[in-house]
C-alpha atoms as a PDB file:
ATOM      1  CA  UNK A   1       0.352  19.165 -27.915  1.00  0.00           C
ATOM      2  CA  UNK A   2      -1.174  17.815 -24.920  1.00  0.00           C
ATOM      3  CA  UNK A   3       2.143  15.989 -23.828  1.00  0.00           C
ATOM      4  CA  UNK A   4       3.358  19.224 -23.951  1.00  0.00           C
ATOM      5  CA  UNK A   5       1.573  20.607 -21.293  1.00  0.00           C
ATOM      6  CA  UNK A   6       1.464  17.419 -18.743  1.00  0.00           C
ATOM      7  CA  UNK A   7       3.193  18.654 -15.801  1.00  0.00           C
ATOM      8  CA  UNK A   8       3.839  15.432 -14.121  1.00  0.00           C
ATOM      9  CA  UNK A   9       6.427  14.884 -17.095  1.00  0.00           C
ATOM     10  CA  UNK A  10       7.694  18.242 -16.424  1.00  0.00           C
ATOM     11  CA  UNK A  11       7.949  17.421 -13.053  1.00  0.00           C
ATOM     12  CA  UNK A  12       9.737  14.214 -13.142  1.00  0.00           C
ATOM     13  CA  UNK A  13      12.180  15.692 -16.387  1.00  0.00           C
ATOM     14  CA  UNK A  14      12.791  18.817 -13.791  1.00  0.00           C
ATOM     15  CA  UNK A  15      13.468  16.846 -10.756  1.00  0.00           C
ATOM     16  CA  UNK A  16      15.619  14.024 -12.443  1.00  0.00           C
ATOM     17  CA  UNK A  17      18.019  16.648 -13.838  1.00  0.00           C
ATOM     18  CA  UNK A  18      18.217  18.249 -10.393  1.00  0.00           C
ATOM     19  CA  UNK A  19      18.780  15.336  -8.339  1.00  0.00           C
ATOM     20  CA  UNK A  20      21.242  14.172 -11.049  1.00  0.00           C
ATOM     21  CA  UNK A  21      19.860  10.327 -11.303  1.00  0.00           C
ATOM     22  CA  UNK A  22      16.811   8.737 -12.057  1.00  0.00           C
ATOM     23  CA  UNK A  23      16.428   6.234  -9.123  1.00  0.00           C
ATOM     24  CA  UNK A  24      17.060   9.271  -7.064  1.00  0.00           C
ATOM     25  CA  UNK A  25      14.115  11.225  -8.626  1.00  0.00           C
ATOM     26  CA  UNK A  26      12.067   8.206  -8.628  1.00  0.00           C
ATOM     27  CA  UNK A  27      11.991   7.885  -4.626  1.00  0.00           C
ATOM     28  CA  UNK A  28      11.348  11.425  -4.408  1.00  0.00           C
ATOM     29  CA  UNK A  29       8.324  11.879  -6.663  1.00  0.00           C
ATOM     30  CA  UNK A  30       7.039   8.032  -5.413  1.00  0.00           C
ATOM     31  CA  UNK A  31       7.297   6.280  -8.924  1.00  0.00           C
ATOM     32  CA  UNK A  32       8.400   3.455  -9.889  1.00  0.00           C
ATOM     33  CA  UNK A  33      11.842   4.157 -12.249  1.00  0.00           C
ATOM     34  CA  UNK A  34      10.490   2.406 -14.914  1.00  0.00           C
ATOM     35  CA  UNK A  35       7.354   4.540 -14.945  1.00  0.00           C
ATOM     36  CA  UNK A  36       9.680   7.698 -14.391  1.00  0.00           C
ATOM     37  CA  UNK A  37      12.115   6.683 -17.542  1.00  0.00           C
ATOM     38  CA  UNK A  38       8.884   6.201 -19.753  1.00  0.00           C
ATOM     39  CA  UNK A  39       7.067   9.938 -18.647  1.00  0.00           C
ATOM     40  CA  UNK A  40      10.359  11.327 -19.541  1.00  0.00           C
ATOM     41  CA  UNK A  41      10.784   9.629 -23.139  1.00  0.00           C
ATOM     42  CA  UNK A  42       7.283  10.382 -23.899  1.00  0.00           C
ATOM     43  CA  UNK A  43       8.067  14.188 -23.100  1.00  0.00           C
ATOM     44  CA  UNK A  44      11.199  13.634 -25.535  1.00  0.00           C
ATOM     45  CA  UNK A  45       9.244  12.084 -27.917  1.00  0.00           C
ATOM     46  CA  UNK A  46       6.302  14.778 -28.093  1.00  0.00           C
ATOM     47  CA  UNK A  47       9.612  17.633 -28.201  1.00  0.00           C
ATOM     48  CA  UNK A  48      10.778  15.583 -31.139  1.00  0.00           C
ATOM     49  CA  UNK A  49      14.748  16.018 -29.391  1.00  0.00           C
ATOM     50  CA  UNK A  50      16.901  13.954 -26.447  1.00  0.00           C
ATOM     51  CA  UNK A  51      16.566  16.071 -23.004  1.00  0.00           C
ATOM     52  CA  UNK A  52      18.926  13.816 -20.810  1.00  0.00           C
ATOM     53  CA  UNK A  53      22.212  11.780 -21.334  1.00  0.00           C
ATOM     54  CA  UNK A  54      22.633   8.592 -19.749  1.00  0.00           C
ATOM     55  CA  UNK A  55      25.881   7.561 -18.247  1.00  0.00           C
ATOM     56  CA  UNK A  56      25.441   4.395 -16.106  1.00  0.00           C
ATOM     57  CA  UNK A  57      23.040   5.484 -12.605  1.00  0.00           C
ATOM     58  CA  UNK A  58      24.461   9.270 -13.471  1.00  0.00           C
ATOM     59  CA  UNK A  59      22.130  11.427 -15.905  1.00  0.00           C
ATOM     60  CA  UNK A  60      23.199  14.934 -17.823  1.00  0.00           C
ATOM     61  CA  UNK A  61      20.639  17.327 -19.637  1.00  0.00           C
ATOM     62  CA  UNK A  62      21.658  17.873 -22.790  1.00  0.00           C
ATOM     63  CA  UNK A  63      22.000  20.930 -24.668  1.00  0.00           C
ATOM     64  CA  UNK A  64      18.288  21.256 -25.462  1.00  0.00           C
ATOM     65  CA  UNK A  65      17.582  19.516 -21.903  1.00  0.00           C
ATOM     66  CA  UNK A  66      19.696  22.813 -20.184  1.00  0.00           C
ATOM     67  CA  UNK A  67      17.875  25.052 -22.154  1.00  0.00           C
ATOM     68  CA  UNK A  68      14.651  23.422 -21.590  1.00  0.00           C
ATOM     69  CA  UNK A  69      15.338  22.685 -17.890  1.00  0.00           C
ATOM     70  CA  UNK A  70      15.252  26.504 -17.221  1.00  0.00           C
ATOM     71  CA  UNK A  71      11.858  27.061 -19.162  1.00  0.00           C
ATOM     72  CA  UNK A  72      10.013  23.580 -17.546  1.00  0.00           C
ATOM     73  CA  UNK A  73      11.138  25.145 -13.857  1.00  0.00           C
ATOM     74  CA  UNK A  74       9.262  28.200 -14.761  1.00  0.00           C
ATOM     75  CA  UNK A  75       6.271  26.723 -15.989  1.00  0.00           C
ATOM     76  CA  UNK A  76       5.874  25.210 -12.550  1.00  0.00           C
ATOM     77  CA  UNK A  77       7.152  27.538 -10.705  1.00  0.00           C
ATOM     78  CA  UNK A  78       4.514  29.782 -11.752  1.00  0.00           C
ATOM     79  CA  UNK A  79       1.681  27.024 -11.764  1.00  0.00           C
ATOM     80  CA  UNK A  80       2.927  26.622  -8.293  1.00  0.00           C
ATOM     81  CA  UNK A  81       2.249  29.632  -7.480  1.00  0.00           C
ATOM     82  CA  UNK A  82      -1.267  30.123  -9.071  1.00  0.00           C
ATOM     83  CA  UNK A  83      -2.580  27.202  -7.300  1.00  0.00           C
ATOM     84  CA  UNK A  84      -1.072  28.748  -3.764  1.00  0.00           C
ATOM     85  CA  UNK A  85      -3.132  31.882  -4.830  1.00  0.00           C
ATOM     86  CA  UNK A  86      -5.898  29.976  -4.987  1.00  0.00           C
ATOM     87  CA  UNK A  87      -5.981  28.414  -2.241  1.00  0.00           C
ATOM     88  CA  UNK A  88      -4.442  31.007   0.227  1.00  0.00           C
ATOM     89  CA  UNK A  89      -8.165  31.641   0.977  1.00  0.00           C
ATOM     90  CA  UNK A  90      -8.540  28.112   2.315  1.00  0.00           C
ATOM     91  CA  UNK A  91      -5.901  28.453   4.418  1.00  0.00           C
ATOM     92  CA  UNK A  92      -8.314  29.875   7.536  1.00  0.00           C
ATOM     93  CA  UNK A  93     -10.070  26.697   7.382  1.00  0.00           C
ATOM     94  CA  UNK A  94      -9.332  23.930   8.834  1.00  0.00           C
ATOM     95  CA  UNK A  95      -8.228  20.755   6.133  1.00  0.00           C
ATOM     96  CA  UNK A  96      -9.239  17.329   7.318  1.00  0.00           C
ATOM     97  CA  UNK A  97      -8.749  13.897   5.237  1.00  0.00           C
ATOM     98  CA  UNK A  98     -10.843  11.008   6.433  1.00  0.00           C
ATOM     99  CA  UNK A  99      -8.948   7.739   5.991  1.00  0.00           C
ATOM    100  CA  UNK A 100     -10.361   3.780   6.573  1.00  0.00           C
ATOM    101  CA  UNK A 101      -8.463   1.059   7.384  1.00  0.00           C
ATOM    102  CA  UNK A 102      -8.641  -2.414   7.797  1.00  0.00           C
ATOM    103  CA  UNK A 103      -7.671  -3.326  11.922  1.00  0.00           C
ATOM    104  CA  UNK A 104      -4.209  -4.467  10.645  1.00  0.00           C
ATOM    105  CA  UNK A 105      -3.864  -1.332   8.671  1.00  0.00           C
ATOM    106  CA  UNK A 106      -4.595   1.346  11.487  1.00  0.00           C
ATOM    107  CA  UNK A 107      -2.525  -0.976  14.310  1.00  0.00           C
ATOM    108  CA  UNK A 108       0.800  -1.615  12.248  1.00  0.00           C
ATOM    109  CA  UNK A 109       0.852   0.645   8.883  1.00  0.00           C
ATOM    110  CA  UNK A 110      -0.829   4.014  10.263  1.00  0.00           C
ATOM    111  CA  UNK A 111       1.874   4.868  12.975  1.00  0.00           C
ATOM    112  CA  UNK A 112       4.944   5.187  10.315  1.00  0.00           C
ATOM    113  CA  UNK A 113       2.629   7.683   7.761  1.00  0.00           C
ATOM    114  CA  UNK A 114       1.380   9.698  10.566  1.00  0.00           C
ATOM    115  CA  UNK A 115       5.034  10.317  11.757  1.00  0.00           C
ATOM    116  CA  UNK A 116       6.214  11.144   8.296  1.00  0.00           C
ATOM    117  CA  UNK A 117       2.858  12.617   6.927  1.00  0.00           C
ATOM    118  CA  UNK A 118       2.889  14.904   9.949  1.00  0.00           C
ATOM    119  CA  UNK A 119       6.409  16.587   9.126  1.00  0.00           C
ATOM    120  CA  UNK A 120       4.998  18.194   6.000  1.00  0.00           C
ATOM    121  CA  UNK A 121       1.219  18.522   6.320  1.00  0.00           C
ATOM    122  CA  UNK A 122       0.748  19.302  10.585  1.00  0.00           C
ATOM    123  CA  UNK A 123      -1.986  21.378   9.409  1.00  0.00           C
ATOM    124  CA  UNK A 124      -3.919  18.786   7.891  1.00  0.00           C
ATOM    125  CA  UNK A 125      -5.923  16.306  11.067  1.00  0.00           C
ATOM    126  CA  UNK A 126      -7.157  13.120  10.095  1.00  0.00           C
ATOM    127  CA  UNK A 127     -10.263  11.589  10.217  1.00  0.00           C
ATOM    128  CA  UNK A 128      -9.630   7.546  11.042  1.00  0.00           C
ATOM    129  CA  UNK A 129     -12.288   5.079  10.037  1.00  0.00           C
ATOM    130  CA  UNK A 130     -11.804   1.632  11.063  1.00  0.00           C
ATOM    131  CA  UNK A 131     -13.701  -1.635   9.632  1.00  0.00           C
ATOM    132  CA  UNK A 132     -13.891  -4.458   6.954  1.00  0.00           C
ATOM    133  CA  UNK A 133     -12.185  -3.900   3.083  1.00  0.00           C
ATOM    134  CA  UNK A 134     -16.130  -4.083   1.802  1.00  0.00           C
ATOM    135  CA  UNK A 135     -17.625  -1.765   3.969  1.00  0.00           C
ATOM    136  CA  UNK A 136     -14.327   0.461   3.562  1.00  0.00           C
ATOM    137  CA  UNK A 137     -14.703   0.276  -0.277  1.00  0.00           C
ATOM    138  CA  UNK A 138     -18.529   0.971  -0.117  1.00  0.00           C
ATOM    139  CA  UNK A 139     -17.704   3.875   1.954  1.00  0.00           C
ATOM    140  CA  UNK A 140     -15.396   5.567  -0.317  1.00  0.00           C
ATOM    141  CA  UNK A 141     -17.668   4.846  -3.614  1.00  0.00           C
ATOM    142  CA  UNK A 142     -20.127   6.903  -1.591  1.00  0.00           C
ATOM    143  CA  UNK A 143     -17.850   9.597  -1.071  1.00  0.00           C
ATOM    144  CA  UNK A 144     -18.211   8.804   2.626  1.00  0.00           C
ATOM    145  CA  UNK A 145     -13.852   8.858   2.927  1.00  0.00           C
ATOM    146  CA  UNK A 146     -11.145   9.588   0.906  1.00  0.00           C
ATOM    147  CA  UNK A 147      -8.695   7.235   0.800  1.00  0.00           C
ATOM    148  CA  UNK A 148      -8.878   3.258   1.936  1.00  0.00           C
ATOM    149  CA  UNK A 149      -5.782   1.518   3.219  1.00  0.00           C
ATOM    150  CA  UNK A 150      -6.688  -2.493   3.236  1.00  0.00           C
ATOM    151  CA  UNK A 151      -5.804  -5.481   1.902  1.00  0.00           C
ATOM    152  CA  UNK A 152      -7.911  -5.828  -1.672  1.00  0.00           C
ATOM    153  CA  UNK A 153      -8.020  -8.623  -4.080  1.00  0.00           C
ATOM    154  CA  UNK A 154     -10.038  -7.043  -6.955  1.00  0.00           C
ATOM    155  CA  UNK A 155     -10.478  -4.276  -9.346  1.00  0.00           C
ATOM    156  CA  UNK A 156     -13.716  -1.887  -8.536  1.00  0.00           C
ATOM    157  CA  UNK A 157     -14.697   0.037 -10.937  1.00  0.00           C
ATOM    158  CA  UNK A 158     -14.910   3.643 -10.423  1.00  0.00           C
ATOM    159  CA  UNK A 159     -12.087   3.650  -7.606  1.00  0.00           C
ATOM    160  CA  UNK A 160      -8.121   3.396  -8.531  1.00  0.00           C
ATOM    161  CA  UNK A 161      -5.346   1.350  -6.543  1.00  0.00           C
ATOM    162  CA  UNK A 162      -2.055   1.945  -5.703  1.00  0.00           C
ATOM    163  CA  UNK A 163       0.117  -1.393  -4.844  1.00  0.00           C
ATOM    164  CA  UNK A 164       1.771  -1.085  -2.069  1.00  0.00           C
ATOM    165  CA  UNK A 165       3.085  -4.417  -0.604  1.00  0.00           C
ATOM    166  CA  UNK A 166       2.078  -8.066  -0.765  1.00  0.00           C
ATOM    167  CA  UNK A 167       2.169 -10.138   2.107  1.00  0.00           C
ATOM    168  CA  UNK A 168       1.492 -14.280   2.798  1.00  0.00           C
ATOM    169  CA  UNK A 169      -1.235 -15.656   5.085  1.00  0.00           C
ATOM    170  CA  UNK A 170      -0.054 -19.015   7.128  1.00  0.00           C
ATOM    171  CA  UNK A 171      -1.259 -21.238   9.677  1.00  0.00           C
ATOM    172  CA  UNK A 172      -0.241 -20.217  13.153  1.00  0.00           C
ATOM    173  CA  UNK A 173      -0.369 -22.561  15.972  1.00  0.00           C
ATOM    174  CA  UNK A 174       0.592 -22.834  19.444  1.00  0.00           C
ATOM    175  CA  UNK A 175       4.137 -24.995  20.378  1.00  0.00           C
ATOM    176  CA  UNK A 176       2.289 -27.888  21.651  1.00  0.00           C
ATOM    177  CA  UNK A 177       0.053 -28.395  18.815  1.00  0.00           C
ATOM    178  CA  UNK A 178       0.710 -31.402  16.781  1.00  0.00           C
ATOM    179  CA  UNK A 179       1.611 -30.114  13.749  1.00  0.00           C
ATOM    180  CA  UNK A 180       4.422 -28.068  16.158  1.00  0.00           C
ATOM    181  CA  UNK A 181       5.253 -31.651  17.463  1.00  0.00           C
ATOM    182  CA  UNK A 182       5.546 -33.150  13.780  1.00  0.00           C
ATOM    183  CA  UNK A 183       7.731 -30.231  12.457  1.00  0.00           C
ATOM    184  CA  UNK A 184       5.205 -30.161   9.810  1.00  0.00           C
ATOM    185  CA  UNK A 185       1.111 -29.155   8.550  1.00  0.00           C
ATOM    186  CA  UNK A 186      -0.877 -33.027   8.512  1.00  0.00           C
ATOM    187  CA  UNK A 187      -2.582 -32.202   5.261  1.00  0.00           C
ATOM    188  CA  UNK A 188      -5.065 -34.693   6.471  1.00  0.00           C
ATOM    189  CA  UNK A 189      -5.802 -33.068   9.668  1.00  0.00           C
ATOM    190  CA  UNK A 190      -6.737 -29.711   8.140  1.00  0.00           C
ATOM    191  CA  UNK A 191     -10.888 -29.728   8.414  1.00  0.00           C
ATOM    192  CA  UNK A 192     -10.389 -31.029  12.149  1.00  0.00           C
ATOM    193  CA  UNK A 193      -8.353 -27.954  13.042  1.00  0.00           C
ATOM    194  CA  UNK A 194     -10.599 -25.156  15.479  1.00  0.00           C
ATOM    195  CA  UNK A 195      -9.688 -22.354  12.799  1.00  0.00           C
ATOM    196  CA  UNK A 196      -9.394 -18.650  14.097  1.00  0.00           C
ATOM    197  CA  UNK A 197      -9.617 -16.619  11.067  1.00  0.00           C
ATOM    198  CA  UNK A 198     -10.902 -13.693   9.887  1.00  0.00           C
ATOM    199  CA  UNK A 199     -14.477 -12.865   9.602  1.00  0.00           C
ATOM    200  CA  UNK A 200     -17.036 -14.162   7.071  1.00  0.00           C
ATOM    201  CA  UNK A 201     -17.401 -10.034   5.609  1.00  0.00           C
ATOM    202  CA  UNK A 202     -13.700  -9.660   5.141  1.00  0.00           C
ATOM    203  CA  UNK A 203     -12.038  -9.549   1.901  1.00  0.00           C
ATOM    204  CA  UNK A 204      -9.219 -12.152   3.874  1.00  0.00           C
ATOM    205  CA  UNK A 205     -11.862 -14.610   4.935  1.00  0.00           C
ATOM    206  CA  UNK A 206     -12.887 -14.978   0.934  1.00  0.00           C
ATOM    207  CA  UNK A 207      -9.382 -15.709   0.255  1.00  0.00           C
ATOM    208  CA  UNK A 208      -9.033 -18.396   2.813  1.00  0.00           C
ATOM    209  CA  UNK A 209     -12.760 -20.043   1.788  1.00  0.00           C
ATOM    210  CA  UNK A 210     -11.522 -19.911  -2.029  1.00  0.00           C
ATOM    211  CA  UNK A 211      -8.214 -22.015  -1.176  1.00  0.00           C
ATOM    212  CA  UNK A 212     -10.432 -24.371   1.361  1.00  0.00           C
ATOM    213  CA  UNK A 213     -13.053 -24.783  -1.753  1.00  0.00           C
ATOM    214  CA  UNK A 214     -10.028 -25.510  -4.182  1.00  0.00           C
ATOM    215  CA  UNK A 215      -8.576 -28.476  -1.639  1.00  0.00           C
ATOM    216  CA  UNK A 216     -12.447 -29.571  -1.802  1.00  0.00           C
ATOM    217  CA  UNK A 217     -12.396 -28.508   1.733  1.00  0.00           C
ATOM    218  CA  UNK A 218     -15.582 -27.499   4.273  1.00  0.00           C
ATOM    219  CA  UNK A 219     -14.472 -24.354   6.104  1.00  0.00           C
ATOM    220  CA  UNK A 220     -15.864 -24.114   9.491  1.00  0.00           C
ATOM    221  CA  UNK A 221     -14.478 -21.051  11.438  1.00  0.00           C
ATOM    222  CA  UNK A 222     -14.233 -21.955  15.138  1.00  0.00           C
ATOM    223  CA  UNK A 223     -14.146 -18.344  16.258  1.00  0.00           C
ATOM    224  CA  UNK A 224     -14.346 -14.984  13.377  1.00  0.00           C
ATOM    225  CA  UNK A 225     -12.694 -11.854  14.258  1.00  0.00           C
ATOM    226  CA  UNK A 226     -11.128  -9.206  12.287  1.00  0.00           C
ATOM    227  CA  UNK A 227      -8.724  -8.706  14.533  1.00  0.00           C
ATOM    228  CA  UNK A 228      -4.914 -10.331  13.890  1.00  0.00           C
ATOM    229  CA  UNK A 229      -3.678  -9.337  17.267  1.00  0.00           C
ATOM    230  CA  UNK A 230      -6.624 -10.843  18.920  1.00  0.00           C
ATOM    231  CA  UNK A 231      -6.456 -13.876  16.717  1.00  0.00           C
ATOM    232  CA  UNK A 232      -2.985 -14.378  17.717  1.00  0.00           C
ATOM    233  CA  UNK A 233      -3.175 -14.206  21.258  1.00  0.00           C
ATOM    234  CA  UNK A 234      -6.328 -16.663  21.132  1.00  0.00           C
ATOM    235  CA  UNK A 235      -3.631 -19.176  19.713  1.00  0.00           C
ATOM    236  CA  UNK A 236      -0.936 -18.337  22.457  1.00  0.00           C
ATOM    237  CA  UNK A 237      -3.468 -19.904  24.303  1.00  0.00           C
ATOM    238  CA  UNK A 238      -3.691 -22.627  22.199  1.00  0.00           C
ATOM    239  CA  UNK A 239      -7.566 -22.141  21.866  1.00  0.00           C
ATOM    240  CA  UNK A 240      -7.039 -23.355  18.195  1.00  0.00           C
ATOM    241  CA  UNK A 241      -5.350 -22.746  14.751  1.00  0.00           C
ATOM    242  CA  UNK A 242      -5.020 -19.130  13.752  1.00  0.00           C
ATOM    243  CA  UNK A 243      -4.553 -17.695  10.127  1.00  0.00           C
ATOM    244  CA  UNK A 244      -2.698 -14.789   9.809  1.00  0.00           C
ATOM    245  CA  UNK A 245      -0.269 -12.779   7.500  1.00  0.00           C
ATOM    246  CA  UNK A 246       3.389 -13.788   8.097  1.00  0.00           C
ATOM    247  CA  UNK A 247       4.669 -10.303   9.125  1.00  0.00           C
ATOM    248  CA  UNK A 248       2.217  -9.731  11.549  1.00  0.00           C
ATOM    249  CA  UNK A 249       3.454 -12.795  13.770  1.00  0.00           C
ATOM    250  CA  UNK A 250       7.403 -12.353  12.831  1.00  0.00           C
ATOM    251  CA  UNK A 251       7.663 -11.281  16.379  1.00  0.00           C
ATOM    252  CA  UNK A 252       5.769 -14.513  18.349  1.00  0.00           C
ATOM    253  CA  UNK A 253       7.417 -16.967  15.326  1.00  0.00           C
ATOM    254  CA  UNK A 254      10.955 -15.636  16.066  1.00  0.00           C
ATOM    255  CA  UNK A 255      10.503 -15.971  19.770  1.00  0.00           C
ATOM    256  CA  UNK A 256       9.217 -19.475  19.425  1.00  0.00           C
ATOM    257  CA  UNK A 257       5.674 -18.169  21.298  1.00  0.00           C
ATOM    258  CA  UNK A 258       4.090 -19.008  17.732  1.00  0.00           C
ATOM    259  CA  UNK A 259       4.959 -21.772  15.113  1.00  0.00           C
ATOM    260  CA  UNK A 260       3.660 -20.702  11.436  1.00  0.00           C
ATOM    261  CA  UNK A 261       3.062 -23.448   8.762  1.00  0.00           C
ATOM    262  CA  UNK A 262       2.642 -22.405   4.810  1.00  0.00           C
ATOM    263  CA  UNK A 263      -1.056 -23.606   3.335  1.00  0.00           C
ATOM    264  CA  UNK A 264      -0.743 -26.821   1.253  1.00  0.00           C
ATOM    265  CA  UNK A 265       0.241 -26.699  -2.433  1.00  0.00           C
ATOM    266  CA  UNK A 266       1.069 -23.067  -3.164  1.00  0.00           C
ATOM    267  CA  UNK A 267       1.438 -20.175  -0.684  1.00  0.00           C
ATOM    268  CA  UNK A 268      -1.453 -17.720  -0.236  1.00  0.00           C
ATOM    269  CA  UNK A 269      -0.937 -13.961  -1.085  1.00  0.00           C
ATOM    270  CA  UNK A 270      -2.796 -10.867  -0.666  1.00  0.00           C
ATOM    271  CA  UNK A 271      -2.109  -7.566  -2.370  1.00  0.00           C
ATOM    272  CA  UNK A 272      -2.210  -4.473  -0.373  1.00  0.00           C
ATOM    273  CA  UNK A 273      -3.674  -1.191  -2.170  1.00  0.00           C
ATOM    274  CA  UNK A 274      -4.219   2.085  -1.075  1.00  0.00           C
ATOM    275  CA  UNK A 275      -7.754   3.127  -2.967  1.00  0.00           C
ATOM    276  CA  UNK A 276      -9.314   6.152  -3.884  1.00  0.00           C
ATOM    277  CA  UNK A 277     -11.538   7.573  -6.218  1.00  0.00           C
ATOM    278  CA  UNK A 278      -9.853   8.438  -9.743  1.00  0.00           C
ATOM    279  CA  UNK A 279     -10.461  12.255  -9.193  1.00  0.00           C
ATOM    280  CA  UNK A 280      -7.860  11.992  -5.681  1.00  0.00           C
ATOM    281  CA  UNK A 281      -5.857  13.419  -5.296  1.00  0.00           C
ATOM    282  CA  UNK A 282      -7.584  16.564  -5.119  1.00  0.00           C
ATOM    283  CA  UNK A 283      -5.126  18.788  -3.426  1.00  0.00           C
ATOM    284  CA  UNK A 284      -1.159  18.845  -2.113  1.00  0.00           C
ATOM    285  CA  UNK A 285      -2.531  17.199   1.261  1.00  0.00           C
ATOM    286  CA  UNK A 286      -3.803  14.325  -0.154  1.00  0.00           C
ATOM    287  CA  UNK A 287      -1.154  13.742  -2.905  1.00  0.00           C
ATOM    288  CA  UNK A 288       1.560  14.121   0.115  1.00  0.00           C
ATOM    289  CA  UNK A 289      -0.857  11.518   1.868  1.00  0.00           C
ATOM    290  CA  UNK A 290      -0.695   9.076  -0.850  1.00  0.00           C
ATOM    291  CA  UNK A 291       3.015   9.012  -1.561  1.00  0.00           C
ATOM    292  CA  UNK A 292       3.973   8.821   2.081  1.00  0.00           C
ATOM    293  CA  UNK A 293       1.839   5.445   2.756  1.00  0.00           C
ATOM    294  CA  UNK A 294       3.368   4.193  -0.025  1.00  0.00           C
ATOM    295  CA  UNK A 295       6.865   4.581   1.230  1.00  0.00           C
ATOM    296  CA  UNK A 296       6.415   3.416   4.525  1.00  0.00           C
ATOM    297  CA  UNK A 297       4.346   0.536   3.518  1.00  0.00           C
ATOM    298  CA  UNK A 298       6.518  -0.963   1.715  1.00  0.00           C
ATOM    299  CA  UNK A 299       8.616  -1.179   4.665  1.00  0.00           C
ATOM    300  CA  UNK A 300       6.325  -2.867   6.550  1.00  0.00           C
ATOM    301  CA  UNK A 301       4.389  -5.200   4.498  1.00  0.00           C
ATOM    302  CA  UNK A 302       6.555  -8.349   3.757  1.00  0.00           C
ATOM    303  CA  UNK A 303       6.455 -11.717   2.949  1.00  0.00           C
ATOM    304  CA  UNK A 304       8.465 -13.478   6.085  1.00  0.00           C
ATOM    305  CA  UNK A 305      10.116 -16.274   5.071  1.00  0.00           C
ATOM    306  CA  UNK A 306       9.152 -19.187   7.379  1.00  0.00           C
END
């Protein structure tokens, strides 16, 4: 019985059969469709009968799904409008989420979700919060903010994660630098390169130090920053070897100001997340939140071919 009674199911079963296919419903509700095909068999499953018919991208209720259709929209039509009861007497108050980012995060992600975040929630001003993943993380366990936006390479406990991108940290140097010269990263030149990287408290400088340690490697920073814009414009310079994620220096690479060299043996990743504590999202505003960074993230975090 308690399948019966999920409303996300309901909601992805209702808005499926109104937008007629499931890849369309998918973008919509911000699942993935494989996690959208499985709510919806589960609610078939716990109904014990078929709701939709499949016919290549196209989907069709079925008899019972028509007749079901009609009773799931007024379920949450009416839950709907409970929870706008509710919270009508909110409404004089004014509704604030308080977001942290990483630098990256607020100088090249935050833009697009504003813009679209703004179109349906104008009502709602945020609170920004910028620093280091830790810090961020720390912050949010003690209820400090509400949702993180950062670059995070492992599970917390206590706090849940939404994917949303994966990008590649390289090598960026200036054209005159030898490796430039070469066409190529001198594996053997590595621990005599003046490294501009990320600072020693940042979930990105941990990555770096791990792949350094794993070449049997000493890593000795020239100049720490958590800054990718600043790190970048140090190499312009060419006050030493920068490490940065590839989409952040697509611009400089393409226009030749910046030449970007892959880390020996296998390319380095990081996974982007959007955190927040398991009981988030609380309300509409931070559900609408959520599912816009999402979409525009994944816009915007790439890996860049080099």
């Amino acid at each position: 019985m308690q399948d019966l009674i999920d409303t996300k199911k309901l909601r992805m079963f209702v808005t499926t059969v109104k937008e007629g296919s499931m890849r369309k419903a998918s973008t919509k509700l911000f699942v993935t469709p494989s996690a959208l095909s499985h709510g919806i068999k589960s609610l078939e499953e716990s109904l014990g009968t078929p709701l939709l018919t499949r016919s290549g991208p196209r989907v069709e209720p079925t008899q019972a799904g028509r007749e079901f259709f009609n009773e799931a929209v007024d379920i949450l039509s009416r839950l709907d409008a409970a929870a706008s009861r509710l919270t009508s007497g909110q409404n004089d108050r004014p509704q604030e989420l308080h977001i942290g980012l990483t630098n990256a995060a607020c100088n090249y992600i935050l833009p697009g979700i504003v813009r679209e975040f703004r179109e349906s929630c104008a009502h709602v001003s945020l609170k920004l919060e910028v620093g280091d993943t830790d810090n961020l993380i720390k912050r949010l366990s003690d209820h400090k903010i509400d949702i993180v936006i950062a670059p995070i390479q492992r599970d917390y406990r206590e706090i849940a994660q939404t994917v949303i991108g994966e990008d590649e940290l390289v090598y960026i140097t200036h054209p005159s630098h030898p490796w430039a010269t070469a066409g190529r990263l001198v594996r053997t030149s590595l621990e005599r390169q003046q490294l501009i990287i990320p600072a020693v408290n940042s979930s990105t400088y941990n990555l770096v130090d791990a792949r350094y340690r794993e070449m049997r490697l000493p890593l000795h920073p020239f100049i720490e920053l958590n800054n990718e814009d600043a790190i970048k414009q140090l190499v312009a310079l060419n006050m030493g070897t920068g490490i940065v994620p590839s989409w952040i220096a697509k611009q400089e690479i393409d226009n030749k100001r910046l030449v970007a060299f892959q880390p020996p043996r296998r390319p380095l990743y990081r996974r982007w997340t959007i955190a927040h504590r398991p009981t988030v999202p609380r309300d509409l505003s931070e559900f609408l939140f959520i599912g816009t960074s999402v979409a525009v993230s994944k816009n915007i975090i790439q890996r860049i071919p080099l």
